[in-house]
N, C-alpha and C. Protein backbone atom coordinates (compact mmCIF):
# COMPACT_ATOMS: atom_id res chain seq x y z
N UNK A 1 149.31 18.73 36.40
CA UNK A 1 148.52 18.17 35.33
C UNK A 1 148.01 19.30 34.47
N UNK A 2 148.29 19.43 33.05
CA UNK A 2 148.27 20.67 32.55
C UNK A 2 147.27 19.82 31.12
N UNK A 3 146.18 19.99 31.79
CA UNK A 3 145.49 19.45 31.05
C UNK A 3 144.86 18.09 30.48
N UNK A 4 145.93 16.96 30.83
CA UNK A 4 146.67 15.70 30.58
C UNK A 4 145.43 14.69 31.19
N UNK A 5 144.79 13.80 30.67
CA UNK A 5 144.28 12.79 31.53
C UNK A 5 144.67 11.44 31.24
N UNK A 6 144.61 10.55 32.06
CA UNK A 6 145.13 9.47 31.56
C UNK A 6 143.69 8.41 31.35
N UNK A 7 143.65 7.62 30.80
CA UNK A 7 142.77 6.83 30.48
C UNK A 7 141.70 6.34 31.61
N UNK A 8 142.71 6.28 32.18
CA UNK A 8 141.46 5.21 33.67
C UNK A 8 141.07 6.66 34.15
N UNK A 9 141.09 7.53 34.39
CA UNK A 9 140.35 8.82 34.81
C UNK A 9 139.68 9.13 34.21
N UNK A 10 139.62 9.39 33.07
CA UNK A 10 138.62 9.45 32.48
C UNK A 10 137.35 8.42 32.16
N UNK A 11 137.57 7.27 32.34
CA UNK A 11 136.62 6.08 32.16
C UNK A 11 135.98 6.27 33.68
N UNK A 12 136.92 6.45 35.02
CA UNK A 12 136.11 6.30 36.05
C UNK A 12 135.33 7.90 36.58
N UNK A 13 136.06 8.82 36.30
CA UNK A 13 135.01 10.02 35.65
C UNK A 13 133.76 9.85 35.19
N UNK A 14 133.47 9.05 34.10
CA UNK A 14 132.78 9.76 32.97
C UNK A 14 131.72 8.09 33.57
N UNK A 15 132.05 7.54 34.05
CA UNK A 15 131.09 6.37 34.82
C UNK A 15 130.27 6.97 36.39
N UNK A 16 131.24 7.52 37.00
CA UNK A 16 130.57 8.24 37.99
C UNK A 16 129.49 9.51 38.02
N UNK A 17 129.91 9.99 36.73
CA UNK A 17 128.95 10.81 36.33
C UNK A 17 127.69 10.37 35.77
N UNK A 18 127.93 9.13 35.18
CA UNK A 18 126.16 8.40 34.52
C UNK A 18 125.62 7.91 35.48
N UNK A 19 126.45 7.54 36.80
CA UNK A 19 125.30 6.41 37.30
C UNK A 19 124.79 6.95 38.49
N UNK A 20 125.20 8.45 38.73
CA UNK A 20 124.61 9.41 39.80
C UNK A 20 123.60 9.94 39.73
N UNK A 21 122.32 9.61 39.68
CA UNK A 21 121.02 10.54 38.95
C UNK A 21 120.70 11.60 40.55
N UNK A 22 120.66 12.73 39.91
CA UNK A 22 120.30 13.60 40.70
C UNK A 22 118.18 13.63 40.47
N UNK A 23 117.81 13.88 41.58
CA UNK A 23 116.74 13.77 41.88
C UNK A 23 115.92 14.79 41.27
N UNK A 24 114.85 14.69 40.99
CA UNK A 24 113.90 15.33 40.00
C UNK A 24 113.26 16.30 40.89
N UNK A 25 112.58 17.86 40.54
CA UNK A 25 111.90 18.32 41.62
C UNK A 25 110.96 17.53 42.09
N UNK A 26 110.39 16.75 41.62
CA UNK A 26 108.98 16.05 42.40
C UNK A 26 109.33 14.48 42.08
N UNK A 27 110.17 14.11 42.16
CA UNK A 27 110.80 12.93 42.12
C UNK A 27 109.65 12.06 43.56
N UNK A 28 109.22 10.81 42.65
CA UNK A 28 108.37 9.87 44.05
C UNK A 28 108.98 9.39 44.55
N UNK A 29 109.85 9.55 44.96
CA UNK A 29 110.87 8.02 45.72
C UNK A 29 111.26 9.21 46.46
N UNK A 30 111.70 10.42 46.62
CA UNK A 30 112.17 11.44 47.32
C UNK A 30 110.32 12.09 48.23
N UNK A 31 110.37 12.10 49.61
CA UNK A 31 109.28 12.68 50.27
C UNK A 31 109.84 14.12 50.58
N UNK A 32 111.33 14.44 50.57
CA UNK A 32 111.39 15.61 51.40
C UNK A 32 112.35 16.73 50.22
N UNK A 33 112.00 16.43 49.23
CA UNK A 33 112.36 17.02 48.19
C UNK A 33 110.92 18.61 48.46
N UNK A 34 111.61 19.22 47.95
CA UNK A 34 110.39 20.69 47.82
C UNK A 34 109.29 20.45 47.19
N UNK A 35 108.61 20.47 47.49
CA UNK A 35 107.10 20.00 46.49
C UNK A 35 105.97 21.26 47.23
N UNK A 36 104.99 21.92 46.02
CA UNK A 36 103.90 22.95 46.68
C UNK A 36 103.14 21.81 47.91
N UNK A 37 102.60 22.42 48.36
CA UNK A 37 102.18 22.56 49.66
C UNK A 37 100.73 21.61 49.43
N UNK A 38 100.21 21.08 49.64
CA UNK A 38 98.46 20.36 49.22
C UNK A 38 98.02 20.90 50.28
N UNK A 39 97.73 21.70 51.52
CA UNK A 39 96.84 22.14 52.08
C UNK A 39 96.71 23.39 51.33
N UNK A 40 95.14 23.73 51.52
CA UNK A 40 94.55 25.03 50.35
C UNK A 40 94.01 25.81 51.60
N UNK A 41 94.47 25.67 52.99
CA UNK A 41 94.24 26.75 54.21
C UNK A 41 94.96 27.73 54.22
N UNK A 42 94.49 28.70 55.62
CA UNK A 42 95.85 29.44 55.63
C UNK A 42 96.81 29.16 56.07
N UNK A 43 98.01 29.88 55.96
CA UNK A 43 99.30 29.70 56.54
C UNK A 43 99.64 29.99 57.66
N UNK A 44 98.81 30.50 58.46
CA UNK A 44 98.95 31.42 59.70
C UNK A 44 98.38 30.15 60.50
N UNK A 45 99.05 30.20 61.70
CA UNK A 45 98.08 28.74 62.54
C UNK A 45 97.48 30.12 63.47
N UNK A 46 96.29 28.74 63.97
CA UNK A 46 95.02 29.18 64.52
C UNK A 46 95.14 29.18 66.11
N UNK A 47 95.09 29.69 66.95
CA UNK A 47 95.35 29.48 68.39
C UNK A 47 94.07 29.01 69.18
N UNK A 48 94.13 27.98 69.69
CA UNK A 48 92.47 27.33 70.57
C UNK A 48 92.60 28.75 71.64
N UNK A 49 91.38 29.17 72.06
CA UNK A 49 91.28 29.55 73.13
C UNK A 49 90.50 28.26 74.49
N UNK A 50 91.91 28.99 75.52
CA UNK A 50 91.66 27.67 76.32
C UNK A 50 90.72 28.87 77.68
N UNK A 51 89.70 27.50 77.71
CA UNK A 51 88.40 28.06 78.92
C UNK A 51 89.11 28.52 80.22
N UNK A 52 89.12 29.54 80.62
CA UNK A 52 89.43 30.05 82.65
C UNK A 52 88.34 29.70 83.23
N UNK A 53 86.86 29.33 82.96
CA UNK A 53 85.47 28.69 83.43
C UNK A 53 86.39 27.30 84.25
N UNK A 54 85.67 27.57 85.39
CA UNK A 54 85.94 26.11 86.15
C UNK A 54 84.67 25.32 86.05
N UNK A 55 84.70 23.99 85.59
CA UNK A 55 83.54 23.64 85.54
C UNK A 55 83.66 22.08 86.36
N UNK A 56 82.17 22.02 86.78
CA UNK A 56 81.41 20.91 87.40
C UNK A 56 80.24 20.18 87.04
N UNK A 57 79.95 19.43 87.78
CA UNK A 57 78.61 18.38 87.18
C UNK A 57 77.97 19.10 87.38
N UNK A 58 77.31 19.63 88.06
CA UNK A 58 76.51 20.67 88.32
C UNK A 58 76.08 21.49 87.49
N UNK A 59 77.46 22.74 86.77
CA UNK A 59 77.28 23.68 86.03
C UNK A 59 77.31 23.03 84.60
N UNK A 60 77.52 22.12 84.23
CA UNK A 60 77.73 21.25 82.95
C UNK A 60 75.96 20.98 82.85
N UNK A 61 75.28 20.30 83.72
CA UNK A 61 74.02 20.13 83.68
C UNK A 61 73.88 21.44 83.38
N UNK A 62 73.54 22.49 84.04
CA UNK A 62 73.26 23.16 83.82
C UNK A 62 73.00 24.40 82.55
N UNK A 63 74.12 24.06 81.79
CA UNK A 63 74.49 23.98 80.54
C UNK A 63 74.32 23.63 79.23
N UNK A 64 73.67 22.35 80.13
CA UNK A 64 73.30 21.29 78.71
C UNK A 64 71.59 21.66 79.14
N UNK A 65 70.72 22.16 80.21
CA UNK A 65 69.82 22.10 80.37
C UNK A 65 69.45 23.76 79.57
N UNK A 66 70.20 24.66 79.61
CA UNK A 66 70.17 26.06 78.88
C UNK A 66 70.52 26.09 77.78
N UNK A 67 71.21 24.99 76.83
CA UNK A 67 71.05 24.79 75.97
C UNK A 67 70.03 24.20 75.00
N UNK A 68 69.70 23.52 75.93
CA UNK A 68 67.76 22.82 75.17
C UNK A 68 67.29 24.12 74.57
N UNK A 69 67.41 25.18 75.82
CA UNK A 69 66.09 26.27 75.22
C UNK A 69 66.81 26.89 74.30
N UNK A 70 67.77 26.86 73.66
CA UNK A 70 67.97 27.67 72.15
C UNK A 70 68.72 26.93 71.18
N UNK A 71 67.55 26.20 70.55
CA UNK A 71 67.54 25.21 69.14
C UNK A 71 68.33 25.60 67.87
N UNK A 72 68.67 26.85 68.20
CA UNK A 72 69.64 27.54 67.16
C UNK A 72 71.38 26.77 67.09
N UNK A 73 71.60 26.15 68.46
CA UNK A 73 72.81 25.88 68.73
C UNK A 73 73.31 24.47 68.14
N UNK A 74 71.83 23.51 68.08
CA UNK A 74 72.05 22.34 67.60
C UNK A 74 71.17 21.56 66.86
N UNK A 75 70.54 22.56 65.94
CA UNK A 75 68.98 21.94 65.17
C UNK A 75 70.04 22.41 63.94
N UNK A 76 70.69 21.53 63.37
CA UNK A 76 71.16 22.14 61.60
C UNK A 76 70.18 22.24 60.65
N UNK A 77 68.67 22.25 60.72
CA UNK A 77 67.20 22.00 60.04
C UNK A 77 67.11 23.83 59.71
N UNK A 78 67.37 24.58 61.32
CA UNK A 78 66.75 25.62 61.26
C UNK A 78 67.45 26.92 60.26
N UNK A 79 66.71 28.08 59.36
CA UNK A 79 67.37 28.70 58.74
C UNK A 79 68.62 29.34 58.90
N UNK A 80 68.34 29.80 60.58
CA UNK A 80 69.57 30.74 61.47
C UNK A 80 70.73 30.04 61.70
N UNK A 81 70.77 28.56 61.71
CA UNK A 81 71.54 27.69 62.49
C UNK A 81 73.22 28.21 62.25
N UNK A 82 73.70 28.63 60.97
CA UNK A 82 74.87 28.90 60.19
C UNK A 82 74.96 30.29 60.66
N UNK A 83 74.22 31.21 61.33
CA UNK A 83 74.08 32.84 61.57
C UNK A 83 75.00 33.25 62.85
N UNK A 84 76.08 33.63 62.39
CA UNK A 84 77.21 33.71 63.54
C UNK A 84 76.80 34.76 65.06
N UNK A 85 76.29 35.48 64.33
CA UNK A 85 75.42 36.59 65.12
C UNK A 85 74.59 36.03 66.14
N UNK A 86 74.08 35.28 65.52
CA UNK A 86 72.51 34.48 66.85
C UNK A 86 72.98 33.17 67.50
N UNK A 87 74.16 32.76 67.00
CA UNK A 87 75.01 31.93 67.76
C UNK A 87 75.80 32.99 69.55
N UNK A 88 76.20 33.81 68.84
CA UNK A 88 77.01 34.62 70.01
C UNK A 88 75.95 34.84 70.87
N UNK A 89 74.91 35.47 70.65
CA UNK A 89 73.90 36.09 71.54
C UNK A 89 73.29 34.59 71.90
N UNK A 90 72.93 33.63 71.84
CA UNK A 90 72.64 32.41 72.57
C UNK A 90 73.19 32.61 73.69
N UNK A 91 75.11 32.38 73.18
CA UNK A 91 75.57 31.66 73.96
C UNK A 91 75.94 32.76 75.15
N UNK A 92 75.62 34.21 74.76
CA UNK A 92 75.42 34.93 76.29
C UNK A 92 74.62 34.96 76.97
N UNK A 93 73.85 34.80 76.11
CA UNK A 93 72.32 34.57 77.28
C UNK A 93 72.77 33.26 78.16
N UNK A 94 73.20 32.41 77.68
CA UNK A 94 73.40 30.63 78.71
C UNK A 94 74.56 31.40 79.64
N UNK A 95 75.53 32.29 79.77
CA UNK A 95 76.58 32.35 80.31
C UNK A 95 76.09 32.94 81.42
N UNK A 96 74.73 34.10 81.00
CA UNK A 96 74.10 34.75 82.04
C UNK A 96 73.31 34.17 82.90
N UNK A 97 73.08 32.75 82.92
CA UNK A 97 72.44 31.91 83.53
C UNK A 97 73.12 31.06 84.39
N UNK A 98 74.76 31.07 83.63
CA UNK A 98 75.42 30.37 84.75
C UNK A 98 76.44 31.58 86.05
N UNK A 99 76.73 30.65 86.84
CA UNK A 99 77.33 31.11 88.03
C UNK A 99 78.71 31.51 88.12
N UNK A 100 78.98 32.49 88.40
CA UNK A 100 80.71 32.87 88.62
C UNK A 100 81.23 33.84 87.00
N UNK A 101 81.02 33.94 86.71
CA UNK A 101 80.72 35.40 85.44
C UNK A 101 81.77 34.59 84.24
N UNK A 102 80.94 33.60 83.72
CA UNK A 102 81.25 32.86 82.72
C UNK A 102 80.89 34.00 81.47
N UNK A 103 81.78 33.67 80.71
CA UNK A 103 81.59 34.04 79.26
C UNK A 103 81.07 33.69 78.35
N UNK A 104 80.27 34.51 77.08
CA UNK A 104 80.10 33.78 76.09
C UNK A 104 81.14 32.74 75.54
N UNK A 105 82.27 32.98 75.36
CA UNK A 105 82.81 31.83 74.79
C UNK A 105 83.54 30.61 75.60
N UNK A 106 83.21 30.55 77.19
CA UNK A 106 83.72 29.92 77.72
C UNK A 106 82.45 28.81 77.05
N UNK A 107 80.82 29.31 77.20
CA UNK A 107 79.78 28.81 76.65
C UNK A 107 79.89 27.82 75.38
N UNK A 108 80.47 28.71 74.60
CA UNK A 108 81.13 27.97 73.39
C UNK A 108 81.69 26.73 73.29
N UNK A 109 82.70 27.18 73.73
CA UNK A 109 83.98 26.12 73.62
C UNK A 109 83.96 24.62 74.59
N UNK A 110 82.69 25.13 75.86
CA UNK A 110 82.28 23.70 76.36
C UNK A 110 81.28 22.95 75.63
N UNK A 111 80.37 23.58 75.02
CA UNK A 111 79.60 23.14 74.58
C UNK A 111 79.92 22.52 73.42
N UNK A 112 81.14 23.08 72.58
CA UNK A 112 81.91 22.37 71.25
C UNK A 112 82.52 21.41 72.04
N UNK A 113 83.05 21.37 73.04
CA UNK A 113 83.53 19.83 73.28
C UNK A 113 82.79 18.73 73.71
N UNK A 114 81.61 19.43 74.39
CA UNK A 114 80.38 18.15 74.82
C UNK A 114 79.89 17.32 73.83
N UNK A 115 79.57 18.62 72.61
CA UNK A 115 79.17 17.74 71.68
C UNK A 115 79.86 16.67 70.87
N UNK A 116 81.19 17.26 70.71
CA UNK A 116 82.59 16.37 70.05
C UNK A 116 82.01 14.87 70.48
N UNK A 117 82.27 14.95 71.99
CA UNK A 117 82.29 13.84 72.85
C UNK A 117 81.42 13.21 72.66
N UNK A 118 79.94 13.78 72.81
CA UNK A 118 78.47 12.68 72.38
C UNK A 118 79.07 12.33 71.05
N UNK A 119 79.65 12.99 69.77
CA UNK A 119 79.58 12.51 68.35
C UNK A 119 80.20 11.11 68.63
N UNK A 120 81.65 11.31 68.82
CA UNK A 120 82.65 10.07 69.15
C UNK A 120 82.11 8.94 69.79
N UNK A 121 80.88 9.19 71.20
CA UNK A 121 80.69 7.85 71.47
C UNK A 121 79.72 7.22 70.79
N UNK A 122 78.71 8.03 70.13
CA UNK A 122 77.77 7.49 69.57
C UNK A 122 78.78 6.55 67.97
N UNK A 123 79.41 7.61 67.81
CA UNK A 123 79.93 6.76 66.73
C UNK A 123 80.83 5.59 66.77
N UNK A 124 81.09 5.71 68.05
CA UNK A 124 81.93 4.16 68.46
C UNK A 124 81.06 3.10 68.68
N UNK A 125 79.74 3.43 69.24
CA UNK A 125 78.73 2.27 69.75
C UNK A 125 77.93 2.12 68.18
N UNK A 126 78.41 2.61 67.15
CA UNK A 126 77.78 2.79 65.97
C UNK A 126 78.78 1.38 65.51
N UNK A 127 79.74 1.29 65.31
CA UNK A 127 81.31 0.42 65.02
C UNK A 127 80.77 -0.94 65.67
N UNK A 128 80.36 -0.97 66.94
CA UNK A 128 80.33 -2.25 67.79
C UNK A 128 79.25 -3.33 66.46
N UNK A 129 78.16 -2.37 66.49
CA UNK A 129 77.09 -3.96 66.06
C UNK A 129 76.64 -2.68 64.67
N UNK A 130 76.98 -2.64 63.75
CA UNK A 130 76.19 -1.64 62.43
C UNK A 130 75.16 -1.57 62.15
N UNK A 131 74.22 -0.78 61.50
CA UNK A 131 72.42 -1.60 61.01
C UNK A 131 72.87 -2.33 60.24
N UNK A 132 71.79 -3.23 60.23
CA UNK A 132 71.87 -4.08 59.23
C UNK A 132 72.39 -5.47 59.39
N UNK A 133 72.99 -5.76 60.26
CA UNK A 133 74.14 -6.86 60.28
C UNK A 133 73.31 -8.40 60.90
N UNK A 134 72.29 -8.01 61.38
CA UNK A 134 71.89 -9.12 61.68
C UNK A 134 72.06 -10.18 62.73
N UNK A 135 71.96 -11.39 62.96
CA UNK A 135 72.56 -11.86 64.42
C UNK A 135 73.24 -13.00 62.83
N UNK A 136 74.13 -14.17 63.88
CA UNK A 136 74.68 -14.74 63.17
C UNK A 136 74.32 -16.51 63.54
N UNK A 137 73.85 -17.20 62.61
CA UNK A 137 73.07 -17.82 62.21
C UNK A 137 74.08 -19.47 62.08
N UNK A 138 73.96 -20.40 63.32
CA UNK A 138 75.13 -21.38 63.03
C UNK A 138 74.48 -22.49 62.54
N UNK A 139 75.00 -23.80 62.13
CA UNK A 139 74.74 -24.80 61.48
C UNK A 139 73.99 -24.57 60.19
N UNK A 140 73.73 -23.67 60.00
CA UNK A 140 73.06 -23.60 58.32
C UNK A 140 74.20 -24.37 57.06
N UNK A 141 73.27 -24.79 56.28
CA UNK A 141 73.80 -25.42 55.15
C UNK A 141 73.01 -24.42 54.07
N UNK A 142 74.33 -24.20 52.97
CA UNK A 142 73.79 -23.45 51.78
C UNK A 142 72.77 -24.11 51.23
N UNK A 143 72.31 -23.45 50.51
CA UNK A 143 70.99 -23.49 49.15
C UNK A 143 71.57 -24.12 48.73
C-alpha cells in the first residue's frame, strides 16, 4: 500500500479516532488518573512506638492514680499544658513511681491510649440518649 486508501478505511479510521476520548489529567469519572496529592502532611510515615512495659490492673491503677498528681497531663485550661518539656519530665517522674524500670514513654503511650479509650466510651454513651432529647411522649394530639 503505497500510500493508497480505500474509502471504508478511511471512514472507519477517522470514526475510531472521534469516538475514543482520551482522558483528561483530572478527568472526574477517572479516580486513578495522577492527580496532586490533598494531604498537606509529610511524606515520610510516622512509626508508633510499641510499649516493652508489661502492664496490669494493678500498675494501670497505679498510673492513673500518679497521674492525678500532675494536672499538666490533662487540664487543657493550664498555660504549660502544650509545653513539650513539662510533659516529658511528668511523665518520668510517674515511670519512677512505677515498678520494673518503666520508661518515660512507655508512661506516655499508656496513658495516650487510656485516654483514647475514656474519649470513645464517653462518646458512645453520648450517641445512646443526646442532651436535650427528652423522653417520648405517646397519645398526644397536635395543637
Amino acid at each position: 500500500m503505497s500510500g493508497k486508501t480505500n474509502g471504508k478505511t478511511k471512514i472507519l479510521n477517522s470514526f475510531h479516532k472521534g469516538s475514543v476520548k482520551k482522558p483528561t489529567k483530572f478527568s472526574p469519572r477517572k479516580s486513578n488518573v495522577n492527580r496532586p496529592s490533598k494531604s498537606s502532611g509529610p511524606s515520610y510515615s510516622v512509626k508508633k512506638r510499641v510499649s516493652t512495659y508489661s502492664w496490669n490492673e494493678e500498675t494501670i491503677q497505679l498510673l492513673i492514680q500518679n497521674v492525678s498528681q500532675y494536672p499538666v497531663l490533662f487540664d487543657i485550661t493550664r498555660a504549660d499544658y502544650k509545653d513539650v518539656s513539662v510533659h516529658a519530665c511528668a511523665n518520668d517522674s510517674i515511670a519512677k513511681g512505677l515498678p520494673n524500670n518503666c520508661s518515660g514513654s512507655d508512661v506516655k503511650s499508656k496513658w495516650d491510649y487510656l485516654r483514647k479509650l475514656w474519649l470513645h466510651e464517653r462518646r458512645e454513651l453520648n450517641k445512646e440518649d443526646p442532651s436535650g432529647t427528652g423522653s417520648k411522649l405517646t397519645n398526644q394530639k397536635p395543637l
